[in-house]
C-alpha atoms as a PDB file:
ATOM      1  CA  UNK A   1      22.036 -18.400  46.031  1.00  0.00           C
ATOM      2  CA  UNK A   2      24.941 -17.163  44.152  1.00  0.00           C
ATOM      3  CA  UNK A   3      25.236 -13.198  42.966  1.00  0.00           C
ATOM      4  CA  UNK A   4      25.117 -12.694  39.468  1.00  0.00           C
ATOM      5  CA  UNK A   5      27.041  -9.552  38.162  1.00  0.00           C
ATOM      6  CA  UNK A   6      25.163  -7.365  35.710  1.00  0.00           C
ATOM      7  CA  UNK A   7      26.333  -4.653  33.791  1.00  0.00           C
ATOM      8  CA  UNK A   8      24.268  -1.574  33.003  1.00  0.00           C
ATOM      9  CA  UNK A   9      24.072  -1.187  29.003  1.00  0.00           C
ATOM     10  CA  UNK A  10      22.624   1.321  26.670  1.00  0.00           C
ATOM     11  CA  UNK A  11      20.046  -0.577  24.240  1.00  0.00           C
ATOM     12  CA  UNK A  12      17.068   1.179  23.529  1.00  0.00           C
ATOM     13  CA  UNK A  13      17.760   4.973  21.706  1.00  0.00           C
ATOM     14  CA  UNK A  14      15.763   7.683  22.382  1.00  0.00           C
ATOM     15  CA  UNK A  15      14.143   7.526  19.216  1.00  0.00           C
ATOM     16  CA  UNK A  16      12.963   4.063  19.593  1.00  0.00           C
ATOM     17  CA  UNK A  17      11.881   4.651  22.878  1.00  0.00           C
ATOM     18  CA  UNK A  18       9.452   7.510  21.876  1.00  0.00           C
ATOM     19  CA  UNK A  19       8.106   5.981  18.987  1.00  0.00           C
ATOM     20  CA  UNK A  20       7.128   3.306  21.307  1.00  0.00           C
ATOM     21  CA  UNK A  21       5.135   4.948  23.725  1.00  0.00           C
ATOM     22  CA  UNK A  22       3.670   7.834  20.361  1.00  0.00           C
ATOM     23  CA  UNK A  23       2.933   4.474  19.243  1.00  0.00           C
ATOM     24  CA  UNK A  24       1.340   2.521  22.321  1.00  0.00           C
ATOM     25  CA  UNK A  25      -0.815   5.985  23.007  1.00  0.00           C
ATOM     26  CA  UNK A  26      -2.096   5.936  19.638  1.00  0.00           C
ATOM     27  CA  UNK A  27      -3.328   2.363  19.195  1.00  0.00           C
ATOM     28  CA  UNK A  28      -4.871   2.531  22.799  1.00  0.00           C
ATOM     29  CA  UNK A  29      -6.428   5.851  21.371  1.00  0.00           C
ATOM     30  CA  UNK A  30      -7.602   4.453  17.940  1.00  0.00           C
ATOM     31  CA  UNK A  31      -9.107   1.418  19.552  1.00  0.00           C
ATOM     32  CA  UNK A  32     -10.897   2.814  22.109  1.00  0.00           C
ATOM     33  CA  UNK A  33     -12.442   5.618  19.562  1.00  0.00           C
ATOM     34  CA  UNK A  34     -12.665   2.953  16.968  1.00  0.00           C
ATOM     35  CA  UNK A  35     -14.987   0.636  19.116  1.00  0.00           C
ATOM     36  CA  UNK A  36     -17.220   3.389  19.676  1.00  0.00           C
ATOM     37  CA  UNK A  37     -17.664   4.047  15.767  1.00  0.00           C
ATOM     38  CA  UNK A  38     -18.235   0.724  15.099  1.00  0.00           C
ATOM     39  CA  UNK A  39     -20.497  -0.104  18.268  1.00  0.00           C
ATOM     40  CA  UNK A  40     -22.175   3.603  18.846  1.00  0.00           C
ATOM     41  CA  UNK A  41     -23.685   3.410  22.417  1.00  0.00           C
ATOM     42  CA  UNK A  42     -27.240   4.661  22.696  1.00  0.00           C
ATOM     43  CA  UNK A  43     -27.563   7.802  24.578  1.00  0.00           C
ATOM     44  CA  UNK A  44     -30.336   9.712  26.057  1.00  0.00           C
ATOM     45  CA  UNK A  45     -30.403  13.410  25.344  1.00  0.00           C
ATOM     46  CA  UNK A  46     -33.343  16.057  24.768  1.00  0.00           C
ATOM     47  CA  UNK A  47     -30.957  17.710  22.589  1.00  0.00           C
ATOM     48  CA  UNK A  48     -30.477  17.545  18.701  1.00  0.00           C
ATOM     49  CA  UNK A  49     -27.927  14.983  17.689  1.00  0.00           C
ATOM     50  CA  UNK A  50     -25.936  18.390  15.861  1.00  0.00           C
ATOM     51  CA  UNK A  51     -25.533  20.012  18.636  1.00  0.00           C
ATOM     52  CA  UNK A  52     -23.906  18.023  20.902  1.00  0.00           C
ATOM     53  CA  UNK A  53     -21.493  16.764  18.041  1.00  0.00           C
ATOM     54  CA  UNK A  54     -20.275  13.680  20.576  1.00  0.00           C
ATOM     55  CA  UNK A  55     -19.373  11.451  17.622  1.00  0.00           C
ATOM     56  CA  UNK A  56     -17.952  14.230  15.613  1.00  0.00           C
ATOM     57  CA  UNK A  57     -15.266  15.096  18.245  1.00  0.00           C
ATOM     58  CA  UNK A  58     -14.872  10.943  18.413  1.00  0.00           C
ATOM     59  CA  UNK A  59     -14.410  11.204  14.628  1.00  0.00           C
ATOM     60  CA  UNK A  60     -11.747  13.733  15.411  1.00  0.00           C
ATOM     61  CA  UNK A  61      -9.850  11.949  17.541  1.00  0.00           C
ATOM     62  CA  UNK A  62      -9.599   8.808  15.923  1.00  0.00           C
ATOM     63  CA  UNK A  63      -8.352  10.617  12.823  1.00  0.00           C
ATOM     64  CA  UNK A  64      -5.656  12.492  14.580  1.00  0.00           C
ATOM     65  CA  UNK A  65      -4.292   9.115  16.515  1.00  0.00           C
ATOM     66  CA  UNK A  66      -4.293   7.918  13.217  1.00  0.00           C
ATOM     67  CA  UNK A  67      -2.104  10.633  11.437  1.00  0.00           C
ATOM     68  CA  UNK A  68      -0.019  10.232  14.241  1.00  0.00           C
ATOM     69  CA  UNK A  69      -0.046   6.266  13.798  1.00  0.00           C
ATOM     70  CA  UNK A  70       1.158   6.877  10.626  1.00  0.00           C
ATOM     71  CA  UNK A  71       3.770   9.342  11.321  1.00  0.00           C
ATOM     72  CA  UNK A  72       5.604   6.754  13.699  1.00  0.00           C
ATOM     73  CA  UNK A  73       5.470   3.909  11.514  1.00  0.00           C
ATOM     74  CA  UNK A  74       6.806   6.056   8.820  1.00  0.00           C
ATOM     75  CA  UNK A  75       9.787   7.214  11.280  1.00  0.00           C
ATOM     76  CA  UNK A  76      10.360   3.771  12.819  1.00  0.00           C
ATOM     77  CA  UNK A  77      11.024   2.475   9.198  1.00  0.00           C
ATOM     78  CA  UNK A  78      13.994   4.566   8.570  1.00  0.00           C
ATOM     79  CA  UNK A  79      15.118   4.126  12.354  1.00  0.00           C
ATOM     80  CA  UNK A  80      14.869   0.315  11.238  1.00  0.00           C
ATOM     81  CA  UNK A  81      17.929   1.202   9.098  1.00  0.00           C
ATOM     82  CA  UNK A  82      19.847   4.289  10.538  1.00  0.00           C
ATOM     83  CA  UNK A  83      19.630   3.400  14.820  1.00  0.00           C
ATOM     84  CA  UNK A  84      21.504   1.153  16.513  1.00  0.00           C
ATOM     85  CA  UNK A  85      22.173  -2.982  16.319  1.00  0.00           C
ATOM     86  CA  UNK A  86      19.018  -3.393  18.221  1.00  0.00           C
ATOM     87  CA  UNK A  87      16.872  -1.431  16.560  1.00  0.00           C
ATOM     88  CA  UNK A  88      17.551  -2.295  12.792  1.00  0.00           C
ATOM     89  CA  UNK A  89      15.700  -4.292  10.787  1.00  0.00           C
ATOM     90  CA  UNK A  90      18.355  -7.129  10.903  1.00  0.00           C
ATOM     91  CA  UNK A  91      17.472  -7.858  14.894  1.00  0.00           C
ATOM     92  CA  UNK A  92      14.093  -8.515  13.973  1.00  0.00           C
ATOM     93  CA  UNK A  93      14.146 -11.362  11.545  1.00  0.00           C
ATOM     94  CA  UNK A  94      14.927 -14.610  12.438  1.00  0.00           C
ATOM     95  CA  UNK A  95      16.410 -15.900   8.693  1.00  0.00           C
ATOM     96  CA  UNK A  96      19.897 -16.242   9.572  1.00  0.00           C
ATOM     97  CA  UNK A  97      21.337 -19.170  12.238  1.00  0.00           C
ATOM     98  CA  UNK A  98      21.882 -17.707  14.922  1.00  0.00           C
ATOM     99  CA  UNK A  99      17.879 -15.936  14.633  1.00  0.00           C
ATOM    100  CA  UNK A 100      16.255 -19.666  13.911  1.00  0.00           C
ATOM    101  CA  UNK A 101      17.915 -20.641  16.865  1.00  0.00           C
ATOM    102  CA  UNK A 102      16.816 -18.387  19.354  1.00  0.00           C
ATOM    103  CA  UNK A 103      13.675 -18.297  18.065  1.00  0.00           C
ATOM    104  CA  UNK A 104      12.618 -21.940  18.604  1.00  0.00           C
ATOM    105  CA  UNK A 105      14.286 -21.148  21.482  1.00  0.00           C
ATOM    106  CA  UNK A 106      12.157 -18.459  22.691  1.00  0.00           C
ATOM    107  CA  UNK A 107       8.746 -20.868  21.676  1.00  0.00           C
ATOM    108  CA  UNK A 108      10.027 -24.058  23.351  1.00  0.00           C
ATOM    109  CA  UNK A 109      10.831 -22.225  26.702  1.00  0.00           C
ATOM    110  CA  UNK A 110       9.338 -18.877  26.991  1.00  0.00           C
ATOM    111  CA  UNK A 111       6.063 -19.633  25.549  1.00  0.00           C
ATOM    112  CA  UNK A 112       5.145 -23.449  25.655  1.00  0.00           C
ATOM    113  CA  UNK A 113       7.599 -23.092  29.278  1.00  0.00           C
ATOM    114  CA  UNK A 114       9.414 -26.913  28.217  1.00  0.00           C
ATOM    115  CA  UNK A 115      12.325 -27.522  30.665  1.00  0.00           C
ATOM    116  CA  UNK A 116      15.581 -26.958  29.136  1.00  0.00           C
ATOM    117  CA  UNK A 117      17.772 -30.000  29.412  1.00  0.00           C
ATOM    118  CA  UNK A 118      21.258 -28.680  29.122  1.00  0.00           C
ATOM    119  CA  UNK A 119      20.743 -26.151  31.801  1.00  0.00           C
ATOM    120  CA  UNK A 120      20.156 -21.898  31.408  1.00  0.00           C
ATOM    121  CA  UNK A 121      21.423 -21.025  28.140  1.00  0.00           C
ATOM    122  CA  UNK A 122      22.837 -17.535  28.642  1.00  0.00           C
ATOM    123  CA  UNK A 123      23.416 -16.998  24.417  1.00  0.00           C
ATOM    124  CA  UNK A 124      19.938 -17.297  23.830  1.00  0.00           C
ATOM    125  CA  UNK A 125      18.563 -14.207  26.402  1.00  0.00           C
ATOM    126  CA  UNK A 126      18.060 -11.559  24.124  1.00  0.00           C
ATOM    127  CA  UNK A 127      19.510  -8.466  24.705  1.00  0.00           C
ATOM    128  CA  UNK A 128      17.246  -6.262  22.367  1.00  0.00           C
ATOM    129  CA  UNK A 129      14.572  -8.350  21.090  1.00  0.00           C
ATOM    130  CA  UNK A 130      14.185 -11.865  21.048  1.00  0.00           C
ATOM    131  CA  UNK A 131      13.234 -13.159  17.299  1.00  0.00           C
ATOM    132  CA  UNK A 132       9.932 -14.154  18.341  1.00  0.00           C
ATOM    133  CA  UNK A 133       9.078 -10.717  19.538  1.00  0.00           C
ATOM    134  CA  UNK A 134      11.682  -9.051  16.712  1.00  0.00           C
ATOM    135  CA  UNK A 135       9.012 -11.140  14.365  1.00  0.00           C
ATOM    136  CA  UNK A 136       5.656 -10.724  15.339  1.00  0.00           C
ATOM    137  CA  UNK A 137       6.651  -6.895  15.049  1.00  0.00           C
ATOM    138  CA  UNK A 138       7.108  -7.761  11.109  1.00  0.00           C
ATOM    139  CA  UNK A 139       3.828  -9.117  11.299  1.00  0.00           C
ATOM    140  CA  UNK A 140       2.362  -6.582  12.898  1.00  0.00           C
ATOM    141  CA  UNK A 141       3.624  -4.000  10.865  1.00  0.00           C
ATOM    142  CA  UNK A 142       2.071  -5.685   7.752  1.00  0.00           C
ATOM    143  CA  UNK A 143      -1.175  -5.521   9.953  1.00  0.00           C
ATOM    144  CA  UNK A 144      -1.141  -1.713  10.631  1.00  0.00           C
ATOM    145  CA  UNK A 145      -0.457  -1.507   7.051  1.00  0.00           C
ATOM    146  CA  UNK A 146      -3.871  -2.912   6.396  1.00  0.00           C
ATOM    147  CA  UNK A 147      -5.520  -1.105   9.264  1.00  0.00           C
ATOM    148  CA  UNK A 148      -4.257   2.222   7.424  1.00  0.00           C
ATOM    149  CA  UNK A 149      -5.664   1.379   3.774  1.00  0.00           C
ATOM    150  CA  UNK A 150      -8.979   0.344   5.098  1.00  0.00           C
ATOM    151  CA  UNK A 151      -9.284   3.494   7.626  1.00  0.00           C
ATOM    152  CA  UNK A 152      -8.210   6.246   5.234  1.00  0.00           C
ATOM    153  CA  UNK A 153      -9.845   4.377   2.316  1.00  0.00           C
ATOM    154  CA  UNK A 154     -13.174   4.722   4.213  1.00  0.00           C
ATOM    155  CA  UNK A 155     -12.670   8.059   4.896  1.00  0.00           C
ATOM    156  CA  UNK A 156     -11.474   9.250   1.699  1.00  0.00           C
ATOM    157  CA  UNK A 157     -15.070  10.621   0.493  1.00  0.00           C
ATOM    158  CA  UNK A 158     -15.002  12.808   2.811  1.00  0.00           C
ATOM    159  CA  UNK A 159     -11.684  13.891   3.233  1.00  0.00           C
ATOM    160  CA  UNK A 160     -10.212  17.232   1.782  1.00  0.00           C
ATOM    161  CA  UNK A 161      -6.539  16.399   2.124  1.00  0.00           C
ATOM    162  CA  UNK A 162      -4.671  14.144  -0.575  1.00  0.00           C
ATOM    163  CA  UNK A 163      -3.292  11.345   1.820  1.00  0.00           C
ATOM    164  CA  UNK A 164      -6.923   9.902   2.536  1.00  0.00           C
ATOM    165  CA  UNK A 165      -7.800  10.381  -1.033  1.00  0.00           C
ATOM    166  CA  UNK A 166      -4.863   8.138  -1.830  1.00  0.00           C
ATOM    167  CA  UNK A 167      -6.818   4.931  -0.404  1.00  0.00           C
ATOM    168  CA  UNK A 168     -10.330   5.944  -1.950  1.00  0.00           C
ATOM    169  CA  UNK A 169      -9.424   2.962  -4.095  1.00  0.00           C
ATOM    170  CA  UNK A 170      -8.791  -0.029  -0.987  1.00  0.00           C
ATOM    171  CA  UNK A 171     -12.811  -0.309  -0.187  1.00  0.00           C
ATOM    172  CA  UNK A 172     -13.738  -0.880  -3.997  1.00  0.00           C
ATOM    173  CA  UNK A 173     -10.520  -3.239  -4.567  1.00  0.00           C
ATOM    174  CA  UNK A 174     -11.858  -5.316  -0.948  1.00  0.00           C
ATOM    175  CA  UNK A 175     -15.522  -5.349  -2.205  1.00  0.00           C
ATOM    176  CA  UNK A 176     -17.531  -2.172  -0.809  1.00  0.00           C
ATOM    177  CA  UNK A 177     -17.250  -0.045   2.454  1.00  0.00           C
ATOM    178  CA  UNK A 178     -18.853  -3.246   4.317  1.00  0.00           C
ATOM    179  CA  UNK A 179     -16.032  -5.921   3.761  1.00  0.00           C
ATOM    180  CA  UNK A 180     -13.457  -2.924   4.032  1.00  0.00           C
ATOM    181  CA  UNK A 181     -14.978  -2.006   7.277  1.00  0.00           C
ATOM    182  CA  UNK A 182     -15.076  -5.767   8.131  1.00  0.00           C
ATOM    183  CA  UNK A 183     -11.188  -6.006   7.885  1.00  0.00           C
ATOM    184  CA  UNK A 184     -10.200  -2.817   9.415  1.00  0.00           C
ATOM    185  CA  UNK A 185     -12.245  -4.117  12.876  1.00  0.00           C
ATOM    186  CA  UNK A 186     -10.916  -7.421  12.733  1.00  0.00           C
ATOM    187  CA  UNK A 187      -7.692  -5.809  12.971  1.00  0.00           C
ATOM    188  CA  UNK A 188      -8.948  -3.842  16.209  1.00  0.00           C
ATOM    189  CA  UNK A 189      -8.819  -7.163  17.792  1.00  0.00           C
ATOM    190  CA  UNK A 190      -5.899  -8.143  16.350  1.00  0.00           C
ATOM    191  CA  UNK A 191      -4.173  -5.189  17.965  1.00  0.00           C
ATOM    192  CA  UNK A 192      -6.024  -6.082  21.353  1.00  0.00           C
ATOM    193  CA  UNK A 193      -4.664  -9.439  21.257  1.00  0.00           C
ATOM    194  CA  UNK A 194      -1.338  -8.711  20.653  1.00  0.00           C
ATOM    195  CA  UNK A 195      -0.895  -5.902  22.978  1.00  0.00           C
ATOM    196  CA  UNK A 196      -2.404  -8.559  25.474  1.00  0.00           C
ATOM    197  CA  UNK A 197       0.303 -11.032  24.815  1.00  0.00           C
ATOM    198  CA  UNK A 198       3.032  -8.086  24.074  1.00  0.00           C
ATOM    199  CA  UNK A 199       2.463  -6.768  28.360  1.00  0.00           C
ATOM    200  CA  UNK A 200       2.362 -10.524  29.808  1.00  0.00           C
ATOM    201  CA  UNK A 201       5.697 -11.098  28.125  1.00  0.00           C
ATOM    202  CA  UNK A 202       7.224  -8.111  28.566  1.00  0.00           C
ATOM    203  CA  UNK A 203       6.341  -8.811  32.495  1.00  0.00           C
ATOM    204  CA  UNK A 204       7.170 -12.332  32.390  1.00  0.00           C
ATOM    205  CA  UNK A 205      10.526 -11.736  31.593  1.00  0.00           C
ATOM    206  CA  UNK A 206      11.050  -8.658  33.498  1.00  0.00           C
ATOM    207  CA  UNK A 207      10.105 -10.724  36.156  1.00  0.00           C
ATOM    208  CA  UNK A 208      12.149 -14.051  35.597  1.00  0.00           C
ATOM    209  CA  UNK A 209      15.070 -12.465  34.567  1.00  0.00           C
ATOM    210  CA  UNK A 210      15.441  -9.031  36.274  1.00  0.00           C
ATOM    211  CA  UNK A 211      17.165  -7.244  33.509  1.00  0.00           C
ATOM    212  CA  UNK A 212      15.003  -4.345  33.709  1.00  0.00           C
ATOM    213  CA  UNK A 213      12.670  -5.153  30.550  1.00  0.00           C
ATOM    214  CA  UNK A 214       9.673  -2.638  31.599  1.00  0.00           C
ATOM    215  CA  UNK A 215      11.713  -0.158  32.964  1.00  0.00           C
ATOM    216  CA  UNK A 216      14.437  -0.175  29.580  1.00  0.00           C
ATOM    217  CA  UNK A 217      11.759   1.543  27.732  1.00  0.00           C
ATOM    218  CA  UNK A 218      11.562   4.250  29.932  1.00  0.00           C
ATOM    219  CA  UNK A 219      15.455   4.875  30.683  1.00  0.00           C
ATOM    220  CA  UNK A 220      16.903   3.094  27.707  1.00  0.00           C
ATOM    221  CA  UNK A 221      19.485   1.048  29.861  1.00  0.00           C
ATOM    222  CA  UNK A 222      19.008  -3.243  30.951  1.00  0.00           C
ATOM    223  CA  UNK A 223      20.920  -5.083  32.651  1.00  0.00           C
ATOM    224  CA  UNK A 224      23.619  -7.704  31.266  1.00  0.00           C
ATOM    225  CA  UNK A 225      24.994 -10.725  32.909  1.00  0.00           C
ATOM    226  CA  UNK A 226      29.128 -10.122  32.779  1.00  0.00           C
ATOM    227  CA  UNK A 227      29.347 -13.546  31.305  1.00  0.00           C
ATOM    228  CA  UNK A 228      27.017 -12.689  28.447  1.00  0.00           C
ATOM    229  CA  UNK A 229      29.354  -9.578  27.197  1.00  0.00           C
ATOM    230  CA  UNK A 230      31.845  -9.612  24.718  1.00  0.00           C
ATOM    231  CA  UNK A 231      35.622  -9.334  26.939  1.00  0.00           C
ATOM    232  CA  UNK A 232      36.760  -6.688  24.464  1.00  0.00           C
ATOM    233  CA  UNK A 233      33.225  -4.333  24.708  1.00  0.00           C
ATOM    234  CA  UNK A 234      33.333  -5.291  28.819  1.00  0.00           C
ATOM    235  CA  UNK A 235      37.093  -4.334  29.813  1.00  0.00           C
ATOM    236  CA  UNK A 236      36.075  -1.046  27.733  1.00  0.00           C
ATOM    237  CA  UNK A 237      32.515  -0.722  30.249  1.00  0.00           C
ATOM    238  CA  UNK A 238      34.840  -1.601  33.041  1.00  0.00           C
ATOM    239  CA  UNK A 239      37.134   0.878  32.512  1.00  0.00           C
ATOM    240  CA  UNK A 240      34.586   3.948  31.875  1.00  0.00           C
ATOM    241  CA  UNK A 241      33.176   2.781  34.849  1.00  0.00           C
ATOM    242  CA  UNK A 242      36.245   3.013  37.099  1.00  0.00           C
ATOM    243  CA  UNK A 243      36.809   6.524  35.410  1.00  0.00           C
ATOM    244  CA  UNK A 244      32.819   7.460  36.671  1.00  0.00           C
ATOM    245  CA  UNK A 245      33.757   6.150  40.044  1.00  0.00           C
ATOM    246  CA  UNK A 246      37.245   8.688  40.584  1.00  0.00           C
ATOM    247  CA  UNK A 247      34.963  11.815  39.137  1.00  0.00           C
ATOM    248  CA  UNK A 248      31.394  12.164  41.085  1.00  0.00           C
ATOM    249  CA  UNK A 249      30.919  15.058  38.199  1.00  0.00           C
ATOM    250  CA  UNK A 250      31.695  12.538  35.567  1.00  0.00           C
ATOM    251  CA  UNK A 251      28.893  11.687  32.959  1.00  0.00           C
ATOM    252  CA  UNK A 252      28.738   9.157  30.528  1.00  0.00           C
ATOM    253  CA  UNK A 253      26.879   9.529  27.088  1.00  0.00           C
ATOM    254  CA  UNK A 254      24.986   6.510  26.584  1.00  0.00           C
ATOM    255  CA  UNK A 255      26.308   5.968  22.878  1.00  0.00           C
ATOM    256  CA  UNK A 256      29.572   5.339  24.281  1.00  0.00           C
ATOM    257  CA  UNK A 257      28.851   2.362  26.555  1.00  0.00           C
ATOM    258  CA  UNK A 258      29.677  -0.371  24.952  1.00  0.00           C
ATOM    259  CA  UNK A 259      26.927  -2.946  23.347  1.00  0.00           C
ATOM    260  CA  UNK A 260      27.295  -6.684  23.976  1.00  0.00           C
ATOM    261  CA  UNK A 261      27.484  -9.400  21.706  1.00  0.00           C
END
């Protein structure tokens, strides 16, 4: 079997890289807590419902993950425009050529797993986000914002502070606190689904490609193929490197790796 040379290269920022896991710990918080509004176990107790307050604290805890929820979505939209290449909100749509491409490539291959007939084509491994992934984000996002309206606009009569108040509006506009209620749990499963999918990928390709996908959101770095990087960006990566190599004591700042093409 041949060796393949990688290159190490910076991709994910640390911004991105928390809201991703303030993100992932909030959903698996809100669903969790939401399932348990929705589907209250029954539980045996001598005690008076008020003083053991279990769905109160529940209550709590869903509304914190979701003021957090909102919090990241709301700082992810302006990383969308200020981080890096792989980040903005240009690498997730697939409207341009080059996106359409790669994203029937991505559905042909990755997902329905068809052959490809003109061998491995290197252009179309992502190195951020593949357009299938950058789009279902878009869609998601659109999702969350209807799991936010619905949520807050259920708890608006009771809330004291102005941002719940600002959806008391959403359950009257859907119908009543049932169909609003309706649609914000039909989302929980939406979320379930897709973070389903979202792991099985992420493994998939972290396994058939060995670039480091599960670990990249964690240290911020994957790994590149050499033939994959622009010559220009990789004789500037080659030469930092040979500079690392000469000084043990040497450090590199991530920003100034180089990105590929």
């Amino acid at each position: 079997m041949a060796t393949k040379n990688y290159k190490r290269v910076f991709v994910w920022e640390m911004p991105v890289r928390v809201f991703h896991w303030l993100n992932a710990l909030s959903i698996t918080v809100l669903a969790i807590t939401g399932y348990f509004i929705a589907k209250p176990p029954a539980f045996m107790s001598s005690a008076e419902a008020f003083n053991s307050y279990l769905f109160g604290t529940i209550r709590v805890v869903h509304f914190v993950a979701a003021y957090i929820f909102v919090a990241v979505m709301i700082m992810r939209v302006y990383w969308a425009f200020a981080g890096n290449r792989y980040a903005r909100l240009t690498a997730l749509l697939p409207f341009n050529q080059k996106g359409r491409k790669n994203f029937m490539h991505v559905l042909k291959h990755d997902i329905l797993l068809l052959p490809e007939k003109d061998g491995h084509d290197l252009s179309q491994i992502s190195i951020g986000h593949n357009r299938v992934a950058g789009f279902s984000y878009i869609i998601m996002f659109f999702v969350a914002l209807v799991m936010v309206a619905t949520g807050f606009g259920l708890y608006a009569d009771n809330a004291n502070w102005f941002f719940p108040r600002l959806f008391g509006w959403v359950p009257e506009f859907l119908g009543g606190d049932f169909a609003a209620r309706a649609i914000h749990h039909a989302g929980l499963w939406i979320f379930a689904l897709f973070t389903i999918v979202h792991v099985y990928l992420v493994l998939f390709h972290d396994w058939l490609e060995g670039r480091g996908e599960t670990s990249s959101m964690l240290s911020g770095f994957k790994f590149v193929r050499r033939e994959r990087m622009n010559p220009k960006f990789l004789r500037k990566l080659e030469k930092i490197e040979k500079l690392d190599k000469k000084d043990d004591d040497a450090t590199i700042d991530p920003q100034d790796i180089p990105l590929p093409q």
